[in-house]
N, C-alpha and C. Protein backbone atom coordinates (compact mmCIF):
# COMPACT_ATOMS: atom_id res chain seq x y z
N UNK A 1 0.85 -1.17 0.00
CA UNK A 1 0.00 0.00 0.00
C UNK A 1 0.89 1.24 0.00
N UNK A 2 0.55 2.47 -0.72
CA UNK A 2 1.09 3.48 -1.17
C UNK A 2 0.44 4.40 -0.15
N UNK A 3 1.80 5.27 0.50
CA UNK A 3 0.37 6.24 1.11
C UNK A 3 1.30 7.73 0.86
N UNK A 4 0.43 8.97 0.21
CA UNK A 4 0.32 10.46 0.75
C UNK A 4 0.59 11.27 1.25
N UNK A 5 1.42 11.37 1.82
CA UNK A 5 1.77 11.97 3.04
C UNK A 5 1.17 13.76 3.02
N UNK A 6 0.19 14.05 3.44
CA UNK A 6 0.14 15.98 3.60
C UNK A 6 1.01 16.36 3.98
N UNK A 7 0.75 18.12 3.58
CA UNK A 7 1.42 19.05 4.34
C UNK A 7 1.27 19.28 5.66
N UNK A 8 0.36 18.65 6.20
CA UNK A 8 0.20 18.77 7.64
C UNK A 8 0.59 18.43 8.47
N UNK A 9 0.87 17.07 7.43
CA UNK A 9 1.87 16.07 8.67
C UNK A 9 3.55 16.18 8.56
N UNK A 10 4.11 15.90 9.44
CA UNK A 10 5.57 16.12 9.49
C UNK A 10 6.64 15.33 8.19
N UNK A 11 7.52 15.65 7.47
CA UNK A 11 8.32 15.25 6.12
C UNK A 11 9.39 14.22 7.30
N UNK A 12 9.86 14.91 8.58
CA UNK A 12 10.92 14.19 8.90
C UNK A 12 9.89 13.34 9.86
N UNK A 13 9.92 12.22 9.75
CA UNK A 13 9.22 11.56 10.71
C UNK A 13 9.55 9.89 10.37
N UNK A 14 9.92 8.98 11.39
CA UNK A 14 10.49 8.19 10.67
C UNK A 14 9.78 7.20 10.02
N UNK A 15 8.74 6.92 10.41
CA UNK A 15 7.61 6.25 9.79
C UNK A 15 7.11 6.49 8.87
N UNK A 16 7.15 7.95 7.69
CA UNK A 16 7.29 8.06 6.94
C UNK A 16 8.44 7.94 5.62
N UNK A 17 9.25 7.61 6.40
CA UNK A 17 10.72 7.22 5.35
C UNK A 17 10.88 6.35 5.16
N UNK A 18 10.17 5.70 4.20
CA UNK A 18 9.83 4.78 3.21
C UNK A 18 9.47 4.85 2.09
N UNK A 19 10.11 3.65 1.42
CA UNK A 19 9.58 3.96 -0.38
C UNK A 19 8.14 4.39 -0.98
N UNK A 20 7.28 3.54 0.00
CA UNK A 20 5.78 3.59 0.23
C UNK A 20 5.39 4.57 0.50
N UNK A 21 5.76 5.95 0.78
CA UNK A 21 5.52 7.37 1.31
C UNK A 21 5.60 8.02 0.66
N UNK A 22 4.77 8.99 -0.05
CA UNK A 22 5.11 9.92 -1.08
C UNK A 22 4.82 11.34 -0.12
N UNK A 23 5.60 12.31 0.12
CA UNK A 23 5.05 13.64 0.56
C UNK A 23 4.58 14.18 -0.40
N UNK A 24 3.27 15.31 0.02
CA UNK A 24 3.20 16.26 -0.59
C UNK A 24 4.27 17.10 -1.17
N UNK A 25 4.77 17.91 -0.13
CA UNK A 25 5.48 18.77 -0.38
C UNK A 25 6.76 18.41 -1.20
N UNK A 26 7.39 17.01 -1.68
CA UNK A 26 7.86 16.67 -2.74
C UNK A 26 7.10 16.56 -3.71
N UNK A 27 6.11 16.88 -4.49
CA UNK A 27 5.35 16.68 -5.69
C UNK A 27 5.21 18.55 -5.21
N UNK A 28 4.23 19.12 -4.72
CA UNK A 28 3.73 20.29 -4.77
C UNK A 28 3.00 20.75 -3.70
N UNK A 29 3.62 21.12 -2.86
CA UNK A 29 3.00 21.89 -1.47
C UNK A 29 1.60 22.48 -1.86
N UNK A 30 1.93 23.14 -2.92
CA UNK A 30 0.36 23.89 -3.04
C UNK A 30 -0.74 23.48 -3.88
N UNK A 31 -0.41 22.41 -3.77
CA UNK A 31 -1.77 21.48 -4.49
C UNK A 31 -2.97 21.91 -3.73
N UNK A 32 -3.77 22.22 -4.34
CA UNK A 32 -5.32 22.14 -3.76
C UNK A 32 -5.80 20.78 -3.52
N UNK A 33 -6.70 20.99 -2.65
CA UNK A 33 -7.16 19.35 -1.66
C UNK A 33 -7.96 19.16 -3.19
N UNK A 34 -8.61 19.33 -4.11
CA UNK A 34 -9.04 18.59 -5.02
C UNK A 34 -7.95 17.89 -6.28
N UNK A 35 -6.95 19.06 -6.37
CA UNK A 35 -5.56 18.16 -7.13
C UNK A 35 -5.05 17.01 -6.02
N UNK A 36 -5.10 16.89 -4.50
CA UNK A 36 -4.55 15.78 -4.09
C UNK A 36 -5.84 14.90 -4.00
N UNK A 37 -6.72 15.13 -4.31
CA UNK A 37 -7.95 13.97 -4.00
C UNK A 37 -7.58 13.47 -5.89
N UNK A 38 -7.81 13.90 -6.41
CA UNK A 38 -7.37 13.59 -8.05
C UNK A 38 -6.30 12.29 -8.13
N UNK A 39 -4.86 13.25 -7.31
CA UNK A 39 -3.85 12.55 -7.83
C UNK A 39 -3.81 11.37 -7.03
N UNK A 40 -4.20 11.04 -5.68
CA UNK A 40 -4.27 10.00 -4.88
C UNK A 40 -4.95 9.10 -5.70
N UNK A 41 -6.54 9.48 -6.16
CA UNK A 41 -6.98 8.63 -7.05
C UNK A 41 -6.71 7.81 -7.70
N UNK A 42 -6.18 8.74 -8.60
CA UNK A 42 -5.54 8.22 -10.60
C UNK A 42 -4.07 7.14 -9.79
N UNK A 43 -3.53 7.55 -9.03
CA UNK A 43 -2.13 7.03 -8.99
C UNK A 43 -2.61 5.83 -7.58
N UNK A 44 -3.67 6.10 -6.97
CA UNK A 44 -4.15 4.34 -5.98
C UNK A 44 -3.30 5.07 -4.65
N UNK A 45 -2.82 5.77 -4.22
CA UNK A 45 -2.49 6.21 -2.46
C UNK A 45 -3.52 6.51 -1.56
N UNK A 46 -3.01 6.14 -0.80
CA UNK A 46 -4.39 6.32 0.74
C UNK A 46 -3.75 8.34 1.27
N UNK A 47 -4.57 8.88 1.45
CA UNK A 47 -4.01 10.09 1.88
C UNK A 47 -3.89 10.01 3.17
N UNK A 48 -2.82 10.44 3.72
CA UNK A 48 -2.65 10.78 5.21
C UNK A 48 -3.05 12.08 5.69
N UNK A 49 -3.67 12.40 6.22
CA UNK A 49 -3.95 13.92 6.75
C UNK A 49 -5.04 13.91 7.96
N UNK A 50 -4.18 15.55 8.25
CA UNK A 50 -5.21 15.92 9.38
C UNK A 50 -5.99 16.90 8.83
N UNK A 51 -6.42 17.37 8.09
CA UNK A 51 -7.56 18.17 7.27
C UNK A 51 -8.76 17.53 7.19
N UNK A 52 -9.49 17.98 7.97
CA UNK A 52 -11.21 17.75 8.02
C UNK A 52 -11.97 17.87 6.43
N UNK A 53 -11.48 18.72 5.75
CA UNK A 53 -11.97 18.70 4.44
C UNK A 53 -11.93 17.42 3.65
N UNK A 54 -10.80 16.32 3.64
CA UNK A 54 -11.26 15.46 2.94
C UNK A 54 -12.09 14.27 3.65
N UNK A 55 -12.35 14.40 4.77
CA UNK A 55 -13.19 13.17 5.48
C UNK A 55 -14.72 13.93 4.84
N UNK A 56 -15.22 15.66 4.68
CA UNK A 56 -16.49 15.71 3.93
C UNK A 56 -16.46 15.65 2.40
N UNK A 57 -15.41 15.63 1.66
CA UNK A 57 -15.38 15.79 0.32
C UNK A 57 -15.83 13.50 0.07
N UNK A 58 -15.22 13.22 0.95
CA UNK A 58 -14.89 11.78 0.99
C UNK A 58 -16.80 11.03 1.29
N UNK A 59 -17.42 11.36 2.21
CA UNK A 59 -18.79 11.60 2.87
C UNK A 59 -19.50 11.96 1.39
N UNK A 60 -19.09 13.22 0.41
CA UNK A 60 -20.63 13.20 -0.25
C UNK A 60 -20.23 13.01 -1.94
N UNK A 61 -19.22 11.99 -2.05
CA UNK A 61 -18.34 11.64 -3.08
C UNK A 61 -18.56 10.03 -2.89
N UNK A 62 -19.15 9.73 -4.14
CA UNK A 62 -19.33 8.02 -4.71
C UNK A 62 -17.87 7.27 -4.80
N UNK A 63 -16.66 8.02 -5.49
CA UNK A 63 -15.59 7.36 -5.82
C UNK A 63 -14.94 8.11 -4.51
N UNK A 64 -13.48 7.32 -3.93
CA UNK A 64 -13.02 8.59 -3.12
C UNK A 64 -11.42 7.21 -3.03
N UNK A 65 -10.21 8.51 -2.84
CA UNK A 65 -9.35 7.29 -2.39
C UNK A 65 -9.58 7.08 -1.00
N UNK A 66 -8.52 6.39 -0.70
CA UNK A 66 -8.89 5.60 0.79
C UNK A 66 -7.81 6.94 1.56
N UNK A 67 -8.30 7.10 2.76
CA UNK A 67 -8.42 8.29 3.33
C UNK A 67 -8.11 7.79 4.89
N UNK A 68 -6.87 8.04 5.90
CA UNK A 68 -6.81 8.37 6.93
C UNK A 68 -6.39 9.56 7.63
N UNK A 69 -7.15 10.41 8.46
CA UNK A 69 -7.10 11.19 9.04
C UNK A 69 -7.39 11.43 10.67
N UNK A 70 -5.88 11.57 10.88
CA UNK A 70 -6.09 12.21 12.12
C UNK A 70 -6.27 12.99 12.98
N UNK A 71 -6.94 13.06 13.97
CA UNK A 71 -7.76 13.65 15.04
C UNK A 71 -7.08 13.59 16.13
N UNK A 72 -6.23 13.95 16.51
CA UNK A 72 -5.21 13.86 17.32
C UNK A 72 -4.65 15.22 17.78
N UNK A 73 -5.17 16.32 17.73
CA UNK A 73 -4.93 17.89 18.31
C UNK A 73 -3.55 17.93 18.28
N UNK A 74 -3.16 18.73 18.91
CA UNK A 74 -1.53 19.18 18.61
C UNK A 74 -1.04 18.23 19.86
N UNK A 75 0.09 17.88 18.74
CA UNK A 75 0.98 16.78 19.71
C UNK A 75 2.13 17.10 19.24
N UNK A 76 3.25 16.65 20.39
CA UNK A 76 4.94 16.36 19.94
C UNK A 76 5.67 15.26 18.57
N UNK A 77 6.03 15.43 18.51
CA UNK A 77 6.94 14.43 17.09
C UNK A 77 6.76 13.41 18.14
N UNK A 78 7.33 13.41 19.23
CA UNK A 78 7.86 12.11 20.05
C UNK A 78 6.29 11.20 20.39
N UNK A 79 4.90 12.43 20.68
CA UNK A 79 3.69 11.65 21.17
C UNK A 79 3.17 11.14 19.50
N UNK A 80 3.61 11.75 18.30
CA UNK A 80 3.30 11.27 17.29
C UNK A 80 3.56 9.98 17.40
N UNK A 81 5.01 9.83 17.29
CA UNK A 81 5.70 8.74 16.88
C UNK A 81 4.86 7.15 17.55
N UNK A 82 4.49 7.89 19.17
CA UNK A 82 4.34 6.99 20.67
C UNK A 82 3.11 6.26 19.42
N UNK A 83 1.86 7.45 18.77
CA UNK A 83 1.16 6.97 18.91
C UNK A 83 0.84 5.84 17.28
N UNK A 84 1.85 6.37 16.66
CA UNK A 84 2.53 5.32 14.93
C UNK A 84 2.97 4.15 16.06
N UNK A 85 3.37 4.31 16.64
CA UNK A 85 4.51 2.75 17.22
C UNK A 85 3.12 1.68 17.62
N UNK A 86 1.88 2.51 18.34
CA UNK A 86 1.03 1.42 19.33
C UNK A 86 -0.17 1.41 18.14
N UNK A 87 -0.40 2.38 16.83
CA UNK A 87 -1.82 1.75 16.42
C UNK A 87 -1.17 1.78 14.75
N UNK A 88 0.05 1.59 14.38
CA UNK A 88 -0.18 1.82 12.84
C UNK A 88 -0.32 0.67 12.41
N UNK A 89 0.00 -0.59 12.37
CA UNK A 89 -0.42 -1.90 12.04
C UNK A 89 -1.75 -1.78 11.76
N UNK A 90 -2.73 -1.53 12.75
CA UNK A 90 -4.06 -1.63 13.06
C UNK A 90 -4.47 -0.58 12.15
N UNK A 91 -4.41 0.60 12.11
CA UNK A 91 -4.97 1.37 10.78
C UNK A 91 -4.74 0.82 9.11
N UNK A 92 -3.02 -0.01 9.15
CA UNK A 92 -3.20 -0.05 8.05
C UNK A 92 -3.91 -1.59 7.57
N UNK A 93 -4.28 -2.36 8.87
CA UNK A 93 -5.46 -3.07 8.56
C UNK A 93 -6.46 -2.70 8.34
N UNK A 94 -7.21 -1.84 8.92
CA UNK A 94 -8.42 -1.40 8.54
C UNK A 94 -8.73 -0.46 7.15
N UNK A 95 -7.75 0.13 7.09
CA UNK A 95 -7.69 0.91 5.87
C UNK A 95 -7.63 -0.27 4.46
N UNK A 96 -7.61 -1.25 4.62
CA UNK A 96 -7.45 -2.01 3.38
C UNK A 96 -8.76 -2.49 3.35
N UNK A 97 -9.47 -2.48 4.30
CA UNK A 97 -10.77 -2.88 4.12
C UNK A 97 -12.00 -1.78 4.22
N UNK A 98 -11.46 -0.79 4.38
CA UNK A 98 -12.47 0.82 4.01
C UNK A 98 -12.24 1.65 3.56
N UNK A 99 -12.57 2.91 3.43
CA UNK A 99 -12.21 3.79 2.52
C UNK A 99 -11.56 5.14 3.17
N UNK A 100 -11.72 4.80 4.42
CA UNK A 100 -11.90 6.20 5.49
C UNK A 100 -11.85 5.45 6.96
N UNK A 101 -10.82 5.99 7.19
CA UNK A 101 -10.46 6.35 9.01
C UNK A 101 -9.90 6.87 9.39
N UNK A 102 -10.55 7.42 10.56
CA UNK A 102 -10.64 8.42 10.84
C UNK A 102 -10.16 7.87 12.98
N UNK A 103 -8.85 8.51 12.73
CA UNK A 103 -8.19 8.38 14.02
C UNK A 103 -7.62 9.14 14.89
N UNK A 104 -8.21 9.03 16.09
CA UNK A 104 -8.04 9.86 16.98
C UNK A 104 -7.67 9.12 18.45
N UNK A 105 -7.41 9.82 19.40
CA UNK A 105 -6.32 9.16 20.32
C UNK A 105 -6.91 8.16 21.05
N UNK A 106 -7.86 7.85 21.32
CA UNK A 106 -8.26 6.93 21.91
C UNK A 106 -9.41 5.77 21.15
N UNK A 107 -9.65 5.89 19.87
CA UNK A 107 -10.61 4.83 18.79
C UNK A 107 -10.04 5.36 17.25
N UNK A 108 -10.46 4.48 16.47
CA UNK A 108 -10.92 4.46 15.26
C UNK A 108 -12.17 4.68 14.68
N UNK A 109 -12.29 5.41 13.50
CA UNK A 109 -13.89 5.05 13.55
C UNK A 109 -13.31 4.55 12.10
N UNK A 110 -14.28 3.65 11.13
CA UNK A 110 -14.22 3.25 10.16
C UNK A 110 -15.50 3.76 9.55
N UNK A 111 -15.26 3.60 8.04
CA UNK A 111 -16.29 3.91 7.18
C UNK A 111 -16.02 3.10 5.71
N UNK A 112 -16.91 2.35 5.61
CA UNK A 112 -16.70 1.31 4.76
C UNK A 112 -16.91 1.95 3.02
């Protein structure tokens, strides 16, 4: 699985340094959320982000890529990392079987 990485989320982070990781901000920081809903599409990546806009663009849209976003308020690199180390397995299970999740510090919610 291919994933997205936003501008929102951190470039140095180590869980993102992987082949499997595409940043934004290496393709085009200023993509509009409909050029990254496009290009995730056409090219099959799950988007990573904390932008509320694509969990409603995702909601009243028939096609959509697969979409995790977190809900996780402002945190440290280090409580990031805490919280990649204890649930990313588990998202990227669920994410293969929905289209949208939506994670925040204490659940998942899924959306099939």
């Amino acid at each position: 699985m291919n994933f997205l990485v936003d501008v929102n989320l951190p470039k140095h982070f180590s869980f993102f340094n992987h082949s499997n990781f595409l940043h934004l901000v290496d393709i085009n920081p200023c993509m509009t959320d409909e050029e990254v809903w496009d290009y995730a599409l056409e090219k099959g990546y799950t988007i990573l982000t904390k932008d509320s806009d694509f969990y409603y663009k995702c909601l009243k849209n028939k096609v959509s890529p697969k979409i995790i976003q977190f809900r996780l308020g402002n945190v440290t690199l280090k409580q990031l990392h805490e919280y990649f180390k204890e649930h990313w397995e588990e998202l990227v299970r669920q994410i293969e079987q929905a289209t949208l999740v939506l994670a925040e510090r204490d659940k998942l919610t899924i959306l099939v």
